[in-house]
N, C-alpha and C. Protein backbone atom coordinates (compact mmCIF):
# COMPACT_ATOMS: atom_id res chain seq x y z
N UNK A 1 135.40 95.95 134.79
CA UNK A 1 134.73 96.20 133.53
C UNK A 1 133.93 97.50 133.67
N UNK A 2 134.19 98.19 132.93
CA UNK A 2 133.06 99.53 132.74
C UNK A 2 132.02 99.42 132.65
N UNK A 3 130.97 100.37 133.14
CA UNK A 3 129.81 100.67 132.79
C UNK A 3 129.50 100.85 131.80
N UNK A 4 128.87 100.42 130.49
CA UNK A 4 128.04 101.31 129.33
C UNK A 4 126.53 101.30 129.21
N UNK A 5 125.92 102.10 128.58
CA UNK A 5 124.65 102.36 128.24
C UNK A 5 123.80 100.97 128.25
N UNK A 6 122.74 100.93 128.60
CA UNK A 6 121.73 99.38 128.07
C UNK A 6 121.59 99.26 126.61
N UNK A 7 121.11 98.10 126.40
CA UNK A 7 121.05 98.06 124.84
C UNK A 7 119.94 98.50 124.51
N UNK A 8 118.89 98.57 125.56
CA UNK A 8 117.64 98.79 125.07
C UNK A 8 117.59 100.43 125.30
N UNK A 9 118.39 101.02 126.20
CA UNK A 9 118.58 102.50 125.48
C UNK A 9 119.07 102.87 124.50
N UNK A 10 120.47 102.47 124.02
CA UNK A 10 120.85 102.28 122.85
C UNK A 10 119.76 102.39 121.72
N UNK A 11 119.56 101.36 121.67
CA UNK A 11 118.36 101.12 120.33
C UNK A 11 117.17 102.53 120.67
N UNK A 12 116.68 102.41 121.95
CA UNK A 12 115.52 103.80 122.08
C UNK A 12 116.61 105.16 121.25
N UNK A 13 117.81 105.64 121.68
CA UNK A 13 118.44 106.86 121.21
C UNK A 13 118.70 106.25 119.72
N UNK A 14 118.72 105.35 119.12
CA UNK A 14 118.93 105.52 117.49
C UNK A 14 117.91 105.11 117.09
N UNK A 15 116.68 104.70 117.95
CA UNK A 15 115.21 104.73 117.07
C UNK A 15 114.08 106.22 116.90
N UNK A 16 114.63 106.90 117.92
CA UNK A 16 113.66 108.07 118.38
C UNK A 16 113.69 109.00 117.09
N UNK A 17 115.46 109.40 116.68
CA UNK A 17 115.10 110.18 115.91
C UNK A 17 115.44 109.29 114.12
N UNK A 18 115.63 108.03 113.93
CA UNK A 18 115.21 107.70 112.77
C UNK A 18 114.31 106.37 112.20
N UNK A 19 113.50 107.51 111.43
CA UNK A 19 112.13 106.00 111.10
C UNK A 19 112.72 105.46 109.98
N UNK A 20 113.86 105.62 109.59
CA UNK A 20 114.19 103.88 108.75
C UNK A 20 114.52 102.82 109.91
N UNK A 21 115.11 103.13 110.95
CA UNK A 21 115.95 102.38 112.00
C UNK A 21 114.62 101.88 112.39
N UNK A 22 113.25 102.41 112.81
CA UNK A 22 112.16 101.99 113.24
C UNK A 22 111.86 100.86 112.43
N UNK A 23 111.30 101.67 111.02
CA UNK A 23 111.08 100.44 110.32
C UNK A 23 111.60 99.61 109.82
N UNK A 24 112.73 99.63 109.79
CA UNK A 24 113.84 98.05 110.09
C UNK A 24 113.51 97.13 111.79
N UNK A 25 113.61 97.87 112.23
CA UNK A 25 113.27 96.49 113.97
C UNK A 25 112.22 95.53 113.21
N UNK A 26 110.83 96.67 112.88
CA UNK A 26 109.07 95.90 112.47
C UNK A 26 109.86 94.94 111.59
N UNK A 27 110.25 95.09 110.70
CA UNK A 27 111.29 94.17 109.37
C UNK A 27 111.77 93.26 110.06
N UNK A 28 112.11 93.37 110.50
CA UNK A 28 113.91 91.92 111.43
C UNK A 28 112.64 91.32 111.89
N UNK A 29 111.51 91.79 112.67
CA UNK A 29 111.19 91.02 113.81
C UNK A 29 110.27 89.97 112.77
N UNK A 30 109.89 90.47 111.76
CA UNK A 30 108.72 89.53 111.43
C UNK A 30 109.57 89.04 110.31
N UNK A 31 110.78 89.13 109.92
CA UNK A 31 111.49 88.17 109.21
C UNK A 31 112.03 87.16 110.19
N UNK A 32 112.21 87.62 111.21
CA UNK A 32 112.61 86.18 112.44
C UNK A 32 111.24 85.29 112.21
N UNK A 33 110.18 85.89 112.90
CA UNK A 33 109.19 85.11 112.59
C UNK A 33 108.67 84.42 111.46
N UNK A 34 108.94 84.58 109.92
CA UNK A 34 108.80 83.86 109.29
C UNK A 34 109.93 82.85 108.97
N UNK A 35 111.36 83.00 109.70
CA UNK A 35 112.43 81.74 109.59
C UNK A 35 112.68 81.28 110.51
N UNK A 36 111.37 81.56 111.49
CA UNK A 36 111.22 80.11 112.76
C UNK A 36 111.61 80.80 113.79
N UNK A 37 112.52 81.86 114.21
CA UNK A 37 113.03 82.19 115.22
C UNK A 37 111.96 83.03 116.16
N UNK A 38 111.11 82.28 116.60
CA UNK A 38 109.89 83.14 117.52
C UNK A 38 110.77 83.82 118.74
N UNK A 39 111.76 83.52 119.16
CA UNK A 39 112.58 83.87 120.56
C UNK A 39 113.16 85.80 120.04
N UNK A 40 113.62 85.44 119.08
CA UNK A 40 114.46 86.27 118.39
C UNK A 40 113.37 87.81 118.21
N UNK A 41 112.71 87.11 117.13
CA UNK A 41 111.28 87.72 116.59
C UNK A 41 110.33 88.81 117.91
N UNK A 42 110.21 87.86 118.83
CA UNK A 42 109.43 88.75 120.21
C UNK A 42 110.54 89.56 120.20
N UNK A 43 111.79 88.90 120.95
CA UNK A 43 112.29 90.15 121.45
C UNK A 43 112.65 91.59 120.69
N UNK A 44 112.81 91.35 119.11
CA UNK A 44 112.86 92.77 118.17
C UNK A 44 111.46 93.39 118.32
N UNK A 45 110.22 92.81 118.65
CA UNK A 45 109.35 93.14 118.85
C UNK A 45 108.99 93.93 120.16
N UNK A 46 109.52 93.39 121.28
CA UNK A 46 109.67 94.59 122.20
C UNK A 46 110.46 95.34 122.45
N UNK A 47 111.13 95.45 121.66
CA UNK A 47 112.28 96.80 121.67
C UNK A 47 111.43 97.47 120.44
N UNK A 48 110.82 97.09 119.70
CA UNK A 48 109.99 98.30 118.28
C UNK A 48 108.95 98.76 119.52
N UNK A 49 108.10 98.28 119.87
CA UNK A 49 106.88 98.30 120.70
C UNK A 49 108.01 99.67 122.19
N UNK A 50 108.50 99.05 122.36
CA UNK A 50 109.25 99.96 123.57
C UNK A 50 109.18 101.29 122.67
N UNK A 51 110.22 101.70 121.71
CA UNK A 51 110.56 102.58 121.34
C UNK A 51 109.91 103.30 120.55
N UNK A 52 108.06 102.60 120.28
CA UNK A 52 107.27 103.51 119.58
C UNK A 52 106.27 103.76 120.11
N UNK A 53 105.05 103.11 119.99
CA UNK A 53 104.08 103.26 120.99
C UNK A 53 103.75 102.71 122.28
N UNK A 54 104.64 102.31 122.59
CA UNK A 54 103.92 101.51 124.07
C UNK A 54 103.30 100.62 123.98
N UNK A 55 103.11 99.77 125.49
CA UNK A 55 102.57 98.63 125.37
C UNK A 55 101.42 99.05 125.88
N UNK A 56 100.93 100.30 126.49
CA UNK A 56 99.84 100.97 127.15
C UNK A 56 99.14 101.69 125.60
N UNK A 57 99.67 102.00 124.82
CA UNK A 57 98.84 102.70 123.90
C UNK A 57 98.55 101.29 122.60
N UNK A 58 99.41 100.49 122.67
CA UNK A 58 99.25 98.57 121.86
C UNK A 58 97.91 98.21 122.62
N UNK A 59 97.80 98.13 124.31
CA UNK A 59 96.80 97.95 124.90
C UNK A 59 95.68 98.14 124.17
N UNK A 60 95.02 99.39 124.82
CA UNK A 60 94.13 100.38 123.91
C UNK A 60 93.60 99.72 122.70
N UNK A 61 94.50 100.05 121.47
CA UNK A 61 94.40 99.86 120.22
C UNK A 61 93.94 98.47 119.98
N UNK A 62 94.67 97.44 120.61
CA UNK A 62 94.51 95.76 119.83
C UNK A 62 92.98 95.34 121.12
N UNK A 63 93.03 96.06 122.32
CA UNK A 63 91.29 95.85 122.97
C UNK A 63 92.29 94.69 123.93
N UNK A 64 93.37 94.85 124.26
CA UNK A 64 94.10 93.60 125.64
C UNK A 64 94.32 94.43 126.36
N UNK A 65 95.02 93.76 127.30
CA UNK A 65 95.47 94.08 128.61
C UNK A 65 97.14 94.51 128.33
N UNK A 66 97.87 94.83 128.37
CA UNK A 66 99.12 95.96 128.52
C UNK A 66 100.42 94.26 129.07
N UNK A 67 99.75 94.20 130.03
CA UNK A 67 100.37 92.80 131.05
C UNK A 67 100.11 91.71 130.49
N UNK A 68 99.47 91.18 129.24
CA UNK A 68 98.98 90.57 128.82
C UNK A 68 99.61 90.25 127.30
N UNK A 69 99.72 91.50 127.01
CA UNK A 69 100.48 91.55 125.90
C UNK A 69 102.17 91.61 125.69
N UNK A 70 102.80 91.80 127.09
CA UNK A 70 104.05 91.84 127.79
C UNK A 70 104.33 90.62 127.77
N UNK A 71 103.37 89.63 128.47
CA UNK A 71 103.51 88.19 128.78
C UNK A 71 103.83 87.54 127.63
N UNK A 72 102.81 88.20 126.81
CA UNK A 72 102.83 87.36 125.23
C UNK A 72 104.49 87.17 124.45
N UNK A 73 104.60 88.69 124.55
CA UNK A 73 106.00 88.40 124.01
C UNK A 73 107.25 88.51 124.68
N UNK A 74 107.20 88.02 126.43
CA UNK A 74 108.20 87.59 126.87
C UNK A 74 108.38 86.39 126.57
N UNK A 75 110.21 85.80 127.13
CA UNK A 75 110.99 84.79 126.35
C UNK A 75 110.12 83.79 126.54
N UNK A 76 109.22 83.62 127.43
CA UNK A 76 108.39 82.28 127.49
C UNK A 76 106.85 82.30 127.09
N UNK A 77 107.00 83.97 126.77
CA UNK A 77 105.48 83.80 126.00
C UNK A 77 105.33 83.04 124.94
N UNK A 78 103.54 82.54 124.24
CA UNK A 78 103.84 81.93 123.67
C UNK A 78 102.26 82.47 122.82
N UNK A 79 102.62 83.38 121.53
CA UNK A 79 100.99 84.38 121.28
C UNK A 79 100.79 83.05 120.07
N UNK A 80 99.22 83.48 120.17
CA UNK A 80 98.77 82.84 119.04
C UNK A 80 99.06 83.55 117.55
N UNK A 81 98.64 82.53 116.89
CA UNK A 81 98.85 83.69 115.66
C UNK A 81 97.51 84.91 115.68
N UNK A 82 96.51 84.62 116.05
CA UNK A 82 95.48 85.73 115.92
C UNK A 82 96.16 86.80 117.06
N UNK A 83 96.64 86.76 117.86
CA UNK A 83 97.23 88.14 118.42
C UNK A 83 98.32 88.55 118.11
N UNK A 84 99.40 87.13 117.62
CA UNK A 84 100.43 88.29 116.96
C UNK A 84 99.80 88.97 115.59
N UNK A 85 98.99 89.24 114.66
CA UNK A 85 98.78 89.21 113.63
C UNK A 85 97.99 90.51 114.26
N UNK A 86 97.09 90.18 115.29
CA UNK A 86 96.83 91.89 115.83
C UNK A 86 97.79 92.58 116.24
N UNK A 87 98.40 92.49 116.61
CA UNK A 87 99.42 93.28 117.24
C UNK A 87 100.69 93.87 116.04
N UNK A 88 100.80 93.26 115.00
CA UNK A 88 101.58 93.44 113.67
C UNK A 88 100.70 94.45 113.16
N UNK A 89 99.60 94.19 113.05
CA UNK A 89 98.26 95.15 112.31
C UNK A 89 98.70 96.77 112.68
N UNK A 90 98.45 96.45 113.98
CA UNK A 90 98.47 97.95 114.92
C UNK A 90 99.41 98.93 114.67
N UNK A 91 100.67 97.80 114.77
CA UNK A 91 102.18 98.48 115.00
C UNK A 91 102.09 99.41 113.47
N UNK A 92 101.35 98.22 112.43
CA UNK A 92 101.68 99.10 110.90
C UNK A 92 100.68 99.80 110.77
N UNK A 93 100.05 100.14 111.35
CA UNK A 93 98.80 101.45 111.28
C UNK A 93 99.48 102.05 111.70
N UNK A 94 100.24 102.29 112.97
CA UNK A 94 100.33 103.29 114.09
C UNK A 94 101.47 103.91 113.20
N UNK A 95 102.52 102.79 112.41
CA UNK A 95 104.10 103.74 111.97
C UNK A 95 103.31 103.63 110.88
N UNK A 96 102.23 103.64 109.72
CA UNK A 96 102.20 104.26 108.77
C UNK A 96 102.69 103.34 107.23
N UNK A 97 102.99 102.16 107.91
CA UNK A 97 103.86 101.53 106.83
C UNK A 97 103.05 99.84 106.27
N UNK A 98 103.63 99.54 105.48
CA UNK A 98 102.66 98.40 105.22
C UNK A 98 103.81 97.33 104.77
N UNK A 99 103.89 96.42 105.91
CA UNK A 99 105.15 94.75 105.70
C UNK A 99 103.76 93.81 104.60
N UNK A 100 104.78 93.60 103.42
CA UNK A 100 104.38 92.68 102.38
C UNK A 100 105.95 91.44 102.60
N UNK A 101 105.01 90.13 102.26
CA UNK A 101 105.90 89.08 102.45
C UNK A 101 106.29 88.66 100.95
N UNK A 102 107.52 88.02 99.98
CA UNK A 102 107.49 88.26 98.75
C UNK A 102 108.10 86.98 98.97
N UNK A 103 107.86 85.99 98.04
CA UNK A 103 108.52 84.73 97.83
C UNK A 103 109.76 84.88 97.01
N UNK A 104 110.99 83.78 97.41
CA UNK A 104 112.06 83.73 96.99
C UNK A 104 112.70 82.36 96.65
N UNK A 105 113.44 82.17 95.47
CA UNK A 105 113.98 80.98 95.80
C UNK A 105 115.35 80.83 95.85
């Protein structure tokens, strides 16, 4: 079997140079999270977080620990809602954009 690229480079080379592709991950991840899929949800969340600001500059900003916030949204992390809700905050300050939730039936 061949070698190809990682996925998580992948996604870094088609997020770097377009911010719809960015702000689609923030989108997917917190639409996982509102249809239950917390597994799903983290992980679009650290591939947005990878490919924008860091988990060292997320640090900083939300006042945690870097390792702390890694833990949170690895497959067995498990964040509260008051830090994912910081950490959503940040991400939409930092890209500029503002996620509204809209009811449907």
């Amino acid at each position: 079997m061949a070698l190809t690229r990682s996925f998580k480079d992948t996604v870094k080379a088609r997020a770097e140079p377009d911010p719809a592709f960015r702000d689609a991950l923030l989108t997917e991840s917190v639409d996982q999270f509102l249809g239950g899929d917390l597994e799903t949800g983290k992980a679009v969340l650290r591939d947005y977080i990878n490919v924008t600001i860091g988990f060292e500059r997320l640090a900083e900003e939300t006042g945690s620990s870097s390792k702390s916030l890694m833990r949170m949204l690895s497959p067995t992390g498990n964040p509260t809602a008051s830090n994912l809700f910081s950490v959503l905050s940040t991400l939409q300050k930092a890209a500029g954009v503002d996620l509204a939730v809209t009811a449907s039936r």
